[in-house]
Protein backbone atom coordinates (compact mmCIF):
# COMPACT_ATOMS: atom_id res chain seq x y z
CA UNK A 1 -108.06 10.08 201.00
CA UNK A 2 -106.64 13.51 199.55
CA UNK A 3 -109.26 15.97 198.95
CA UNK A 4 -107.69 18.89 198.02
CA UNK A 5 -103.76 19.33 197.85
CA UNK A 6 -101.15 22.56 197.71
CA UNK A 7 -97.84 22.67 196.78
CA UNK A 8 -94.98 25.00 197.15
CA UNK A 9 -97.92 28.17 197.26
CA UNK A 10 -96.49 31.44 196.97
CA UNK A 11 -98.28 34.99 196.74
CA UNK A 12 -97.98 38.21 197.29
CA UNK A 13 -99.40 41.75 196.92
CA UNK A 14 -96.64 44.00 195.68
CA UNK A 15 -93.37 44.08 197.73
CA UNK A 16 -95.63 42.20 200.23
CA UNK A 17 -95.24 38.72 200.46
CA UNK A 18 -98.29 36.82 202.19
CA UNK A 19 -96.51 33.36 201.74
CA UNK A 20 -93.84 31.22 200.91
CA UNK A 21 -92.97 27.82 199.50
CA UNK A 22 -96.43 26.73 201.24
CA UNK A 23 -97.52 22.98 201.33
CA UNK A 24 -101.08 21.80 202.75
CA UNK A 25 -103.07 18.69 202.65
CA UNK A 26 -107.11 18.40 203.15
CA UNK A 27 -107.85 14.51 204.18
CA UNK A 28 -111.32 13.18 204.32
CA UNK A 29 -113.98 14.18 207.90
CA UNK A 30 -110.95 16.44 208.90
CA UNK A 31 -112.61 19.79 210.66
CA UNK A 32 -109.64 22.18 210.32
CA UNK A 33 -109.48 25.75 212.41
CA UNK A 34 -106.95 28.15 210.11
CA UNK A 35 -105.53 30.76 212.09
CA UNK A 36 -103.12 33.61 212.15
CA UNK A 37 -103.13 37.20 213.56
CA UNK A 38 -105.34 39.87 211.23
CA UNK A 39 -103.21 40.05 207.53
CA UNK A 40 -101.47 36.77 207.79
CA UNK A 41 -103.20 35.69 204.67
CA UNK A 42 -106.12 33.48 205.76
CA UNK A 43 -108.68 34.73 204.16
CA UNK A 44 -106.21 35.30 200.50
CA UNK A 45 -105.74 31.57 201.12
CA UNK A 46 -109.05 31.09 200.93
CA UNK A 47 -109.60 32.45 197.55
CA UNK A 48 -106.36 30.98 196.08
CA UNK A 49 -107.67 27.29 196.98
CA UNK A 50 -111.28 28.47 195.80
CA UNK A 51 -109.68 29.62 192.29
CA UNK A 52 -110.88 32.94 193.05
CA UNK A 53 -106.69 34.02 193.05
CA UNK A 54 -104.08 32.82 191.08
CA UNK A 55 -100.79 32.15 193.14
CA UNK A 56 -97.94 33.44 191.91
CA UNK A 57 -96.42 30.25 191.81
CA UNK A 58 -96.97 26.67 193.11
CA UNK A 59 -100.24 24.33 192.79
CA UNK A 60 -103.64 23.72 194.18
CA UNK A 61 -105.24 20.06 193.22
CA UNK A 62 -108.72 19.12 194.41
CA UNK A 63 -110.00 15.61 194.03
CA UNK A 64 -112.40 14.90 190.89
CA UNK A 65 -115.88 15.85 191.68
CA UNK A 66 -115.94 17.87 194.56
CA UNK A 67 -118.66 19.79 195.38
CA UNK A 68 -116.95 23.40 197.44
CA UNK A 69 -118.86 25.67 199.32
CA UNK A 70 -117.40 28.84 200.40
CA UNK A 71 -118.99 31.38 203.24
CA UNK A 72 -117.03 34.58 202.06
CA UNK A 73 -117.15 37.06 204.88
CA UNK A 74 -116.53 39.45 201.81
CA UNK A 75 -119.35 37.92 199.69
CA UNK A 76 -121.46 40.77 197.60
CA UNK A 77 -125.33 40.45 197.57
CA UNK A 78 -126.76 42.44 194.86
CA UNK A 79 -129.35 45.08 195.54
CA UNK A 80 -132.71 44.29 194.16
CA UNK A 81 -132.41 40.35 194.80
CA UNK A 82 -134.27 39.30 197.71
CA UNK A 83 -133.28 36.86 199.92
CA UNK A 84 -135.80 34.05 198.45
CA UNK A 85 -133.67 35.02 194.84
CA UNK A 86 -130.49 34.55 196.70
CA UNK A 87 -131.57 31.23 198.52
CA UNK A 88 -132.82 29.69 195.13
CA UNK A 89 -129.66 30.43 193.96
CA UNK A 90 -128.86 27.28 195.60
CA UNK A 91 -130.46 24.85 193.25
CA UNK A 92 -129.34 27.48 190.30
CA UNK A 93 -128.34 24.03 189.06
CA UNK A 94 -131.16 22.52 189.17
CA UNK A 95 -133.37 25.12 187.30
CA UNK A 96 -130.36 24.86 184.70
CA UNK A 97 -130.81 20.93 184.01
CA UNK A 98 -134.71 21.93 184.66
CA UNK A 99 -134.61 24.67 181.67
CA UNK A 100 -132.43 21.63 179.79
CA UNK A 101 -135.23 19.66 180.01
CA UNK A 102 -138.02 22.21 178.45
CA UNK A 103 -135.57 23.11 175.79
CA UNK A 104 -135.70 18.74 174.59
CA UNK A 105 -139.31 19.11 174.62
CA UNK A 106 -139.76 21.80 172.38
CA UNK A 107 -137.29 20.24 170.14
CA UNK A 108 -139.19 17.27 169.98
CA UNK A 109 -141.63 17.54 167.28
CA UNK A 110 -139.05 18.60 164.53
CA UNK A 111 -136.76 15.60 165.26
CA UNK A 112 -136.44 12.28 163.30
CA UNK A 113 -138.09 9.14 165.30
CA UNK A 114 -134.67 8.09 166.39
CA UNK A 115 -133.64 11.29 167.61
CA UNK A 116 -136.84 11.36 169.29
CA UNK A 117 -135.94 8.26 171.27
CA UNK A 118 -132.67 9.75 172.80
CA UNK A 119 -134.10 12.90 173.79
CA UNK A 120 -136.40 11.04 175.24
CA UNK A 121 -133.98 9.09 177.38
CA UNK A 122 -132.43 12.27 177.96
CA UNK A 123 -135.40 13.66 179.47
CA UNK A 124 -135.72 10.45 181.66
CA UNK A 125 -132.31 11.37 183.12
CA UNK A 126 -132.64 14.62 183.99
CA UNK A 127 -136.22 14.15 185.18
CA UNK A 128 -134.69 11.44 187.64
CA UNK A 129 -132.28 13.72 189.02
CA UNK A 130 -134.74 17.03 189.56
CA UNK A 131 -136.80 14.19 191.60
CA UNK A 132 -134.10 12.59 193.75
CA UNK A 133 -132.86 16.17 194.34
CA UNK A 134 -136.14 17.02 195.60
CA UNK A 135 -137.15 19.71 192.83
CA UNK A 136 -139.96 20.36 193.79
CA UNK A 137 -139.87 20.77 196.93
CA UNK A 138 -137.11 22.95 196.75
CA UNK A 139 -139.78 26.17 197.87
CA UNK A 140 -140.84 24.15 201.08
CA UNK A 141 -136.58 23.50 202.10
CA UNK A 142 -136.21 27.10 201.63
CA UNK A 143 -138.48 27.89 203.89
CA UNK A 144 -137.34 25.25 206.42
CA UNK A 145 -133.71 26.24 206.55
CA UNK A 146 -134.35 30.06 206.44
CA UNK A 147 -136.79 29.48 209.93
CA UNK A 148 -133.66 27.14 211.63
CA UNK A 149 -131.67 30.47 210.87
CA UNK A 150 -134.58 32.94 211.98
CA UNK A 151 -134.75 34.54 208.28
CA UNK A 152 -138.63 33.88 207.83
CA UNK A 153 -139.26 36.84 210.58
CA UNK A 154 -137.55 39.39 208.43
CA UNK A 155 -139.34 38.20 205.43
CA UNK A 156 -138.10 36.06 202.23
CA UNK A 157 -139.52 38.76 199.71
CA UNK A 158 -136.98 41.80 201.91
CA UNK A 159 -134.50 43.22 199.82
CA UNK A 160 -131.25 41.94 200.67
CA UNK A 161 -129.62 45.84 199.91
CA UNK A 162 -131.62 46.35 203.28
CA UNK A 163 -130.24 43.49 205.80
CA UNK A 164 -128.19 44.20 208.28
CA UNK A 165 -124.46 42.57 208.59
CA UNK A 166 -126.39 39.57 210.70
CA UNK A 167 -129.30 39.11 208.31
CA UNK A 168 -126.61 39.03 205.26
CA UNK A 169 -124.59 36.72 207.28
CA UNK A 170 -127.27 34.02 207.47
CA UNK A 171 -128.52 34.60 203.99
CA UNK A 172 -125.09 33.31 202.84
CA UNK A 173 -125.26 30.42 205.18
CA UNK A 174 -128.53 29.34 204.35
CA UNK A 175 -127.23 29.29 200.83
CA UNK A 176 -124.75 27.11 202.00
CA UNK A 177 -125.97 24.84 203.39
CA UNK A 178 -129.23 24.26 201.08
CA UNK A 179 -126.10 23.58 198.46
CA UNK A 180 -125.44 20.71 200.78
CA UNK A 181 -121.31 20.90 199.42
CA UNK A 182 -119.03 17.96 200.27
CA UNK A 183 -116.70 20.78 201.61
CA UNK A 184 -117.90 23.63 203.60
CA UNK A 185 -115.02 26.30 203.81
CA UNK A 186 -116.15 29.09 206.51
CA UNK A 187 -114.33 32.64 206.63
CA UNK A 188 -115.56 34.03 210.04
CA UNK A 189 -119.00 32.65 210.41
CA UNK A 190 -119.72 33.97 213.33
CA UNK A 191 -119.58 37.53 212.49
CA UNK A 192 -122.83 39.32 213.10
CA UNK A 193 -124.52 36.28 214.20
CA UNK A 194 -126.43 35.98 217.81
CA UNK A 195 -125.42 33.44 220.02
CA UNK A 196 -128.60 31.15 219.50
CA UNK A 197 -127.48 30.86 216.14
CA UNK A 198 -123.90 30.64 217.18
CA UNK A 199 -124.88 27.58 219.41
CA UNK A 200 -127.11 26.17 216.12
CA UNK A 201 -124.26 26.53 213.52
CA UNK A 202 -121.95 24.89 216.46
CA UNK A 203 -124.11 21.69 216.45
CA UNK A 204 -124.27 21.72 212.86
CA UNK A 205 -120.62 21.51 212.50
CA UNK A 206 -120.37 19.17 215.59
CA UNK A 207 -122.70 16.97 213.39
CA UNK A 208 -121.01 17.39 209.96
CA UNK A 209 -119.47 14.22 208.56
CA UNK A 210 -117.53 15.80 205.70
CA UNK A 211 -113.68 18.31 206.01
CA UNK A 212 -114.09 21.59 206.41
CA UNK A 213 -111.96 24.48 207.17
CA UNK A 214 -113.18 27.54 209.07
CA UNK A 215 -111.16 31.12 210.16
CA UNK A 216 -112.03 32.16 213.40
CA UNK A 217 -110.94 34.51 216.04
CA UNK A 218 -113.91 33.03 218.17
CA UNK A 219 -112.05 31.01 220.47
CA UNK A 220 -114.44 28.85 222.36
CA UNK A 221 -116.60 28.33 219.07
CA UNK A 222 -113.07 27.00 217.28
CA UNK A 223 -112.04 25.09 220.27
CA UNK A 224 -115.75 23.34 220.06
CA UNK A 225 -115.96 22.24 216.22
CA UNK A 226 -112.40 21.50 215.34
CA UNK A 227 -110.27 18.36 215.70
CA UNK A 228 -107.01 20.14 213.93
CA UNK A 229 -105.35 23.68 213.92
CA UNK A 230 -103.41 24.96 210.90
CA UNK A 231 -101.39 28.08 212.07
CA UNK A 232 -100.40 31.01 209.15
CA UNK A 233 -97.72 32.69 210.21
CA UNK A 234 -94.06 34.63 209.00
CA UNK A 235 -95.19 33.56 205.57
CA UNK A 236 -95.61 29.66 206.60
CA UNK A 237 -98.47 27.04 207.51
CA UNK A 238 -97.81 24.63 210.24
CA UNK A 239 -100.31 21.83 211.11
CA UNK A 240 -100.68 20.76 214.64
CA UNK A 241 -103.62 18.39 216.25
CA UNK A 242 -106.22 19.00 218.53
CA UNK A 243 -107.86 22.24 219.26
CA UNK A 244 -106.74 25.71 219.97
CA UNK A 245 -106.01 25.40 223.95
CA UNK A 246 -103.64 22.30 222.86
CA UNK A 247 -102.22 24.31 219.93
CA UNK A 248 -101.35 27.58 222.16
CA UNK A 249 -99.12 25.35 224.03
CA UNK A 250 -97.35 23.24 221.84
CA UNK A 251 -96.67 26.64 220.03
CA UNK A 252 -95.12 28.34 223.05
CA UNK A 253 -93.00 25.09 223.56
CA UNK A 254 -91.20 24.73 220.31
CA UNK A 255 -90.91 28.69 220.03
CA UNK A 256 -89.03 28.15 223.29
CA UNK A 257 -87.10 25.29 222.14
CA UNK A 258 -86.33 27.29 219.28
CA UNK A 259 -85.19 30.74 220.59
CA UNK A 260 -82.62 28.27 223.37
CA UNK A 261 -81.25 26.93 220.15
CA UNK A 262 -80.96 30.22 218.68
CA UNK A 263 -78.83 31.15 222.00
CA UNK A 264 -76.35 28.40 221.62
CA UNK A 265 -75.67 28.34 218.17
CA UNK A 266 -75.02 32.15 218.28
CA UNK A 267 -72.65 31.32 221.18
CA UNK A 268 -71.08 28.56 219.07
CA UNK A 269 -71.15 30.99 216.09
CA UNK A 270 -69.02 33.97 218.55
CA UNK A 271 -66.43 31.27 219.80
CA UNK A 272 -65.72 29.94 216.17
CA UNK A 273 -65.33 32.94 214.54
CA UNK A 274 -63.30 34.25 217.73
CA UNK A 275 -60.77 31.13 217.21
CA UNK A 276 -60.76 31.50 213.50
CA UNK A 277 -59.40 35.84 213.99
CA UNK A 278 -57.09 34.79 216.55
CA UNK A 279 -55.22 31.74 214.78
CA UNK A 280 -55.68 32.19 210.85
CA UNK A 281 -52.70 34.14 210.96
CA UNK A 282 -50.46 31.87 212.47
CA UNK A 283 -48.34 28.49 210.58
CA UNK A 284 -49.20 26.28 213.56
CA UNK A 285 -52.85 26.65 213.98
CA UNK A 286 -53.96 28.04 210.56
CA UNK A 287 -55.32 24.71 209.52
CA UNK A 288 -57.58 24.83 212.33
CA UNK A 289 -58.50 27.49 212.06
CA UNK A 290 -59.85 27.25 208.30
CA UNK A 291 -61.16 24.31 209.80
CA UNK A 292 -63.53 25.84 212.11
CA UNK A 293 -63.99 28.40 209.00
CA UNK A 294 -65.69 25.74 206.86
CA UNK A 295 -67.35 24.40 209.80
CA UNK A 296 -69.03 27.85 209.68
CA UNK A 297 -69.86 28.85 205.96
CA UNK A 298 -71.29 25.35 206.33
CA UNK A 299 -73.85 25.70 209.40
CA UNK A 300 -77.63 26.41 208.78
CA UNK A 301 -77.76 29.22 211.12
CA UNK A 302 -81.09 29.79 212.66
CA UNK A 303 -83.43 32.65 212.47
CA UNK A 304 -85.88 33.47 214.65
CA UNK A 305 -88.92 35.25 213.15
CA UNK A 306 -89.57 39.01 213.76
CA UNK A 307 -91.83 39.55 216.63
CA UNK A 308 -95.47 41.11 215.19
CA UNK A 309 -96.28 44.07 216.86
CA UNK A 310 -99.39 43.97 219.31
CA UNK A 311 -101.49 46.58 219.61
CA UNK A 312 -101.67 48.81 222.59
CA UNK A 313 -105.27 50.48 222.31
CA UNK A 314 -105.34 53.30 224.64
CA UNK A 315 -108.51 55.91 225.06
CA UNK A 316 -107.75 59.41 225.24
CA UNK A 317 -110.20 60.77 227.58
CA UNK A 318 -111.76 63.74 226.94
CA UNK A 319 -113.32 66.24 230.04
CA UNK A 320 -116.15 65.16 232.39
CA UNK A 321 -119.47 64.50 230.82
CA UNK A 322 -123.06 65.19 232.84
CA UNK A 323 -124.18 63.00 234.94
CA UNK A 324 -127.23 62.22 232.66
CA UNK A 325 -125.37 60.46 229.18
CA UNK A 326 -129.05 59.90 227.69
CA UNK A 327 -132.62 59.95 228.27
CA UNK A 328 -135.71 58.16 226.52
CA UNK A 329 -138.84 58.78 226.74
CA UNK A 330 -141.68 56.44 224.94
CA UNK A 331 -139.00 55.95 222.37
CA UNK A 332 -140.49 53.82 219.16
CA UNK A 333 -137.42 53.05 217.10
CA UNK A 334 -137.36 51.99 213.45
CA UNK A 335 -137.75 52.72 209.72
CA UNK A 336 -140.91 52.32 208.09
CA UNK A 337 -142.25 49.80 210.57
CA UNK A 338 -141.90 50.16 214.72
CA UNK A 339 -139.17 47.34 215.45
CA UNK A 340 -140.09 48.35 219.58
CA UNK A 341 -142.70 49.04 221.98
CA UNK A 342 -142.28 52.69 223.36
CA UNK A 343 -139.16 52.47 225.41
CA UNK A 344 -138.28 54.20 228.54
CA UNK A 345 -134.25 53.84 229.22
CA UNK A 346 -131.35 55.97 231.37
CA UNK A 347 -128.04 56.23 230.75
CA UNK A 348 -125.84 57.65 233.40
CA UNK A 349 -121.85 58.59 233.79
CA UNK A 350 -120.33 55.94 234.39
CA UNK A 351 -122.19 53.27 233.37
CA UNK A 352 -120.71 50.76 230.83
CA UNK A 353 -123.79 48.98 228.97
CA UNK A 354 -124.02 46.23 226.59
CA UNK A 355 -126.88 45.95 224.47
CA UNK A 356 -127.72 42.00 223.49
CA UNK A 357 -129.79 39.89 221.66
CA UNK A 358 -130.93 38.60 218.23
CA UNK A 359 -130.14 39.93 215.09
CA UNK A 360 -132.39 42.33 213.19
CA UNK A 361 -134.49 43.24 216.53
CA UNK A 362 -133.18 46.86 216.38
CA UNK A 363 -129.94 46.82 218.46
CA UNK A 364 -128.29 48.65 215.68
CA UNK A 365 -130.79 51.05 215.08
CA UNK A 366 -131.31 51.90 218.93
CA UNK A 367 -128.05 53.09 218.54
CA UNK A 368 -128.54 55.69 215.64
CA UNK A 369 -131.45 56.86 216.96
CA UNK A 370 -129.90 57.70 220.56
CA UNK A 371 -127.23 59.09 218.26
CA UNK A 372 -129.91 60.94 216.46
CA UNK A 373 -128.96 59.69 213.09
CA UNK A 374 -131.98 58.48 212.19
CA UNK A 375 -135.62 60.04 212.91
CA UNK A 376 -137.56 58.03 215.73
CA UNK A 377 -140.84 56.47 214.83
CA UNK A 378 -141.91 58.60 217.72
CA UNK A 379 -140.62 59.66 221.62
CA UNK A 380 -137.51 61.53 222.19
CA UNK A 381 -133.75 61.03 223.11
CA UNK A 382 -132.24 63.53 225.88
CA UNK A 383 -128.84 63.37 225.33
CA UNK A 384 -126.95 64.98 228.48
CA UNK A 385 -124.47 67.88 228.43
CA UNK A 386 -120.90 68.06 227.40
CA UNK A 387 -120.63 64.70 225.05
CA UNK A 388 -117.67 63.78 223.33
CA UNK A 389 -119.27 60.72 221.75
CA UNK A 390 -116.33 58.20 219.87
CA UNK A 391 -118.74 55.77 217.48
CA UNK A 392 -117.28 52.84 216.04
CA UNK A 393 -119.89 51.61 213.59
CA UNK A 394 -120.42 47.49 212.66
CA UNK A 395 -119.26 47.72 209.10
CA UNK A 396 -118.54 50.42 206.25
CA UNK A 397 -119.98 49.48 203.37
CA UNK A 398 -117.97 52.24 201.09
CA UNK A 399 -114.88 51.09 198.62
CA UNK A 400 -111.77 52.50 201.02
CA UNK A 401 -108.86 53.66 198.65
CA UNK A 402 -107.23 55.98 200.96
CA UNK A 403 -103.69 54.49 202.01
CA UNK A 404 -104.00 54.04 206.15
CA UNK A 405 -101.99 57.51 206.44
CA UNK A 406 -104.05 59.47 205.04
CA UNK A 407 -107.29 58.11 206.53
CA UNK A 408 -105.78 59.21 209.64
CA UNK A 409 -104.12 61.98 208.69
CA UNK A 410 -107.16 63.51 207.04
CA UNK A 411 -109.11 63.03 210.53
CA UNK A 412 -106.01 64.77 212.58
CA UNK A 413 -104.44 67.43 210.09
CA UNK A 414 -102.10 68.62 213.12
CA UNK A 415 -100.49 65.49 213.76
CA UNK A 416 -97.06 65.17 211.52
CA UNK A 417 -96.50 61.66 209.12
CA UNK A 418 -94.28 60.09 212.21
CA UNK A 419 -96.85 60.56 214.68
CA UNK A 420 -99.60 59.20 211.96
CA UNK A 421 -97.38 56.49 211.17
CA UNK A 422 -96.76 56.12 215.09
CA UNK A 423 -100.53 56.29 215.89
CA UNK A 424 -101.15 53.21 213.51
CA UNK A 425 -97.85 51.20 214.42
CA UNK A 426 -99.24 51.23 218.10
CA UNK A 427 -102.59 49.46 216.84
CA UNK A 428 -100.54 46.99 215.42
CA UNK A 429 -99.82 47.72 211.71
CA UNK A 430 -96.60 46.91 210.03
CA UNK A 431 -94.99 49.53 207.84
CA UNK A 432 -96.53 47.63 204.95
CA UNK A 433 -99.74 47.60 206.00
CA UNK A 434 -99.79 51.68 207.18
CA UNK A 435 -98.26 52.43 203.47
CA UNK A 436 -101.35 50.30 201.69
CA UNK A 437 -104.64 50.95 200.46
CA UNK A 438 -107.22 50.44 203.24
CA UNK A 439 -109.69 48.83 200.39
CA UNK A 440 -106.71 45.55 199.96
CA UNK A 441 -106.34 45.24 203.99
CA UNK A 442 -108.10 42.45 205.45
CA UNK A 443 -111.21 42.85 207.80
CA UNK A 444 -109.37 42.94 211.27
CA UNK A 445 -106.78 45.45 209.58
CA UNK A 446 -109.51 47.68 209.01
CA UNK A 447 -111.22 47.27 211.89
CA UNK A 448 -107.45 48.63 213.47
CA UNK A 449 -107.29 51.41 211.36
CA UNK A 450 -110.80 52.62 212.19
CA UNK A 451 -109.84 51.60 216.00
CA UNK A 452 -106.54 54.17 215.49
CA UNK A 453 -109.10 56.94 214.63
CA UNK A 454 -111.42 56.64 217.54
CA UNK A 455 -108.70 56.00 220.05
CA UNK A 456 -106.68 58.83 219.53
CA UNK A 457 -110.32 61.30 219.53
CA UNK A 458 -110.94 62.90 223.25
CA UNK A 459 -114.14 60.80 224.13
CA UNK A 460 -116.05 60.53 227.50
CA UNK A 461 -118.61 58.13 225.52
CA UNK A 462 -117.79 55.63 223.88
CA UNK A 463 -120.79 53.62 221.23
CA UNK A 464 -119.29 50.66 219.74
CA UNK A 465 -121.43 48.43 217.52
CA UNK A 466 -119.88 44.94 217.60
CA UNK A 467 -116.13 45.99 217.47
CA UNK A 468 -114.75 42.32 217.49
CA UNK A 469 -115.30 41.40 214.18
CA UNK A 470 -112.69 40.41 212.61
CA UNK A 471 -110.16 41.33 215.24
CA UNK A 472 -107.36 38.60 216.10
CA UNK A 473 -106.97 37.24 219.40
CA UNK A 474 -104.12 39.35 220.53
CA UNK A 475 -106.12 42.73 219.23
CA UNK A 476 -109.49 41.36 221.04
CA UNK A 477 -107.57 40.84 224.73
CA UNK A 478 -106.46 44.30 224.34
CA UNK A 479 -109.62 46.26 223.50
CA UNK A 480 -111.49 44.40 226.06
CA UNK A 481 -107.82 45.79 228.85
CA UNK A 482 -108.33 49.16 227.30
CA UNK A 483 -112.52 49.53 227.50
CA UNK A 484 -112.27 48.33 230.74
CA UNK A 485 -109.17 51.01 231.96
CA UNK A 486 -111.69 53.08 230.21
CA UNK A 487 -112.98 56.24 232.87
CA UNK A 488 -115.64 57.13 230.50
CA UNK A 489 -119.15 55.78 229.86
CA UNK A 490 -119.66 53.03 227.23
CA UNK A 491 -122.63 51.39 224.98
CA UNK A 492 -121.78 48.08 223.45
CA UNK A 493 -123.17 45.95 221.08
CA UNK A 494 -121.90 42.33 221.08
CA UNK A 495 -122.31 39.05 220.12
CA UNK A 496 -119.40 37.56 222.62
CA UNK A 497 -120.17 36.69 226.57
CA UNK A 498 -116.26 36.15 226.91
CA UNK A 499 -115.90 39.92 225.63
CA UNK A 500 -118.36 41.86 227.71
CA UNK A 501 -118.60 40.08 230.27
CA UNK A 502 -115.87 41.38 232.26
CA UNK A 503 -116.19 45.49 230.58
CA UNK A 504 -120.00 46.10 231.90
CA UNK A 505 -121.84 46.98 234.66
CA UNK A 506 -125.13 46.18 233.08
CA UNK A 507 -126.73 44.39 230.48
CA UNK A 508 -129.94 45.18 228.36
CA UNK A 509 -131.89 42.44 226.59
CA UNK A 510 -133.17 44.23 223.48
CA UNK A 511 -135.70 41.14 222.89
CA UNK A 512 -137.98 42.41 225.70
CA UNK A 513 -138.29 45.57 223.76
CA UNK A 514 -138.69 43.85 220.34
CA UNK A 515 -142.28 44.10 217.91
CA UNK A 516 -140.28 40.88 216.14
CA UNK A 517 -141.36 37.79 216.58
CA UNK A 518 -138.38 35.54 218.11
């Protein structure tokens, strides 16, 4: 059975067009991966089919009934909601039919004796519902599903304003999945989150008996949950089955099949014109040669899509630092609580670390404080001598509405508009995407545009704090080729074995410094 169908989508932003004449069908227990490099669309899709975007023309259709539940990697959380407020939010419903219900009852003693009988009734209903739905127990489920997700360690009653990217992260799934939707639609749900709960959400999905469709550049989490790939692409969806490996190669096999077609029809295409210039002129052959004319006005000539340019992230490299890079010395890190025990860690030239573990243990916040953003609780931070530190933080929180040009033009006044334009072209931005606001880019174009800033910076240190979000598979191989051409010294947080793996020489397990419970 159809669950949700799209015909003949189109949409763009400006003189930008996203996609064209697009047609997709969502059957019944299908578990769909939608993919596409960073500003194919994906994520625009996903808020055309949730009615959060109107197409500019075509149709979206979803069956009668159907419960949709949408993790927005996007998604606002208000400041002065906690996360118990948000969580409720999933039974918002509930409390609605709930305040229903009180409303009937104070109604009741001004009613006549037969409206009295169907309010009654009414009251029957919804009072059968609240208890099937498990009402009131809906305190005790929070609680459950927030400890599966390791939220009851931060606290219910925390602010959400103060998460981190993590923390928010599982908020929003939590919410999910207490709204217990017959559709789950996932935009990069493994952003921010530690692999424990990586490994969790994988068996939940393994487990889950209804369609979904999840964006991912996480290749072996994809590969593990999905049974069908949908690729965007050159404005166009095309649907192919199995998982990602098995996609990747039927890809490559019909873009090979396509480009030797290309090659003989524009072979076919020279010697028909040539025959047509050499005999139109001439009695005898001139009705063969308007022959082969109409044979050619008529042909549906082939056109292969313009390559996408990959990005080439390259370091600049800035003098020799000291050996020492940092020292600390009974180093308590956190804000107004300790979130370590005094820690005792060296850094030296050279070394290329990556700093692992749960979310909201401090891995973050290590960071700054080595950085000496933030005060330490108490201890110190040596840092050593000549430092030319390149920081790429987890996530800006700030409205962007710079276009891409001048965000890097404003950081490097000496460069000229072709090398700016040059310096973001090799990070693998189109001409539309360098002339746009950075505030409409998706998250992996933004992620490249704050990428173009720190790569062309002299650095012999680099502190990167989860830099794969959001990049695409192509700009993820690179970054991990460039950090590990890299001369310099590196700190790394990340969430992603198959990423780090290869780029360190050692690995810190923040949870053996942790106050938190885990």
């Amino acid at each position: 059975m159809s669950i949700l169908n799209v015909e003949r989508l189109s949409h763009g932003f400006g003189d930008r067009a996203i996609f064209n004449d697009v047609s997709f069908r969502l059957l019944k227990g299908e578990h769909i991966g939608l993919i596409g490099a960073n500003g194919e669309g994906k994520s625009t899709f996903m808020n055309i089919i949730t009615g959060k975007l109107q197409p500019d023309d075509g149709k979206v259709e979803w069956s009668k009934r159907m419960r949709v539940g949408y993790l927005d990697q996007h998604a606002v959380l208000s400041k002065g909601m906690t996360m118990r407020d948000v969580l409720k939010g999933a039974f918002q419903y509930l409390f609605d039919m709930e305040q229903e219900m009180n409303d009937m009852y104070g109604r009741m003693g001004d009613v006549s004796p037969e409206e009295l009988e169907r309010l009654l009734e009414d009251v029957g209903t919804i009072q059968d519902t609240l208890t099937n739905q498990d009402f009131y127990m809906i305190d005790a489920k929070i609680e459950e599903t927030a400890r599966g997700l390791g939220l009851t360690d931060v606290g219910l009653d925390k602010d959400v304003h103060d998460l981190s990217g993590g923390q928010r992260t599982k908020v929003l799934l939590a919410k999910l999945l207490l709204e217990k939707p017959d559709i789950l639609l996932l935009d990069e749900p493994t952003n921010y989150l530690d692999e424990q709960h990586i490994e969790w959400l994988k068996r939940y999905l393994n487990d889950y008996e209804n369609a979904f469709i999840l964006i991912s550049h996480d290749i072996p989490f994809l590969n593990s949950v999905i049974n069908l790939i949908y690729h965007m692409e050159n404005q166009a969806l095309n649907r192919y089955v199995g998982d990602y490996d098995h996609f990747l190669e039927v890809h490559e096999m019909r873009k090979s099949q396509l480009e030797s077609a290309y090659k003989r029809q524009q072979q076919e295409i020279a010697d028909l014109k040539d025959f047509v210039a050499r005999n139109k002129a001439s009695v005898a052959t001139r009705n063969m040669a308007m022959s082969r004319q109409k044979k050619l006005d008529k042909m549906d000539v082939i056109e292969l899509a313009k390559e996408k340019p990959k990005p080439q992230f390259n370091f600049k490299e800035g003098r020799t630092s000291g050996k020492l890079i940092f020292e600390a010395t009974d180093l308590v890190i956190g804000y107004d609580t300790p979130l370590s025990r005094p820690l005792n860690l060296r850094m030296e030239r050279g070394q290329k670390i990556a700093l692992v573990g749960a979310n909201g243990i401090g891995k973050t916040t290590l960071l700054r404080s080595i950085l000496g953003e933030i005060p330490a609780i108490s201890g110190n931070v040596q840092k050593g001598e000549n430092l030319q530190i390149g920081y790429f933080q987890q996530e800006v929180k700030e409205a962007n509405n710079n276009t891409c040009i001048d965000e890097v033009w404003n950081e490097f006044p000496s460069l000229n508009q072709f090398e700016v334009r040059a310096a973001l072209a090799r990070c693998g931005l189109t001409t539309k995407h360098i002339e746009s606001k950075i505030v409409v880019l998706s998250g992996g174009e933004k992620a490249k545009v704050r990428l173009c800033k720190l790569i062309n910076r002299d650095t012999n240190l680099l502190v990167l704090d989860e830099p794969t979000n959001h990049l695409d598979v192509d700009a993820k191989d690179e970054l991990k080729r460039a950090l590990k051409a890299y001369k310099g010294s590196i700190l790394l947080i990340s969430h992603e074995p198959e990423f780090y793996r290869d780029v360190v020489t050692d690995t810190w397990n923040c949870e053996s410094w942790t106050t938190k419970v885990l």
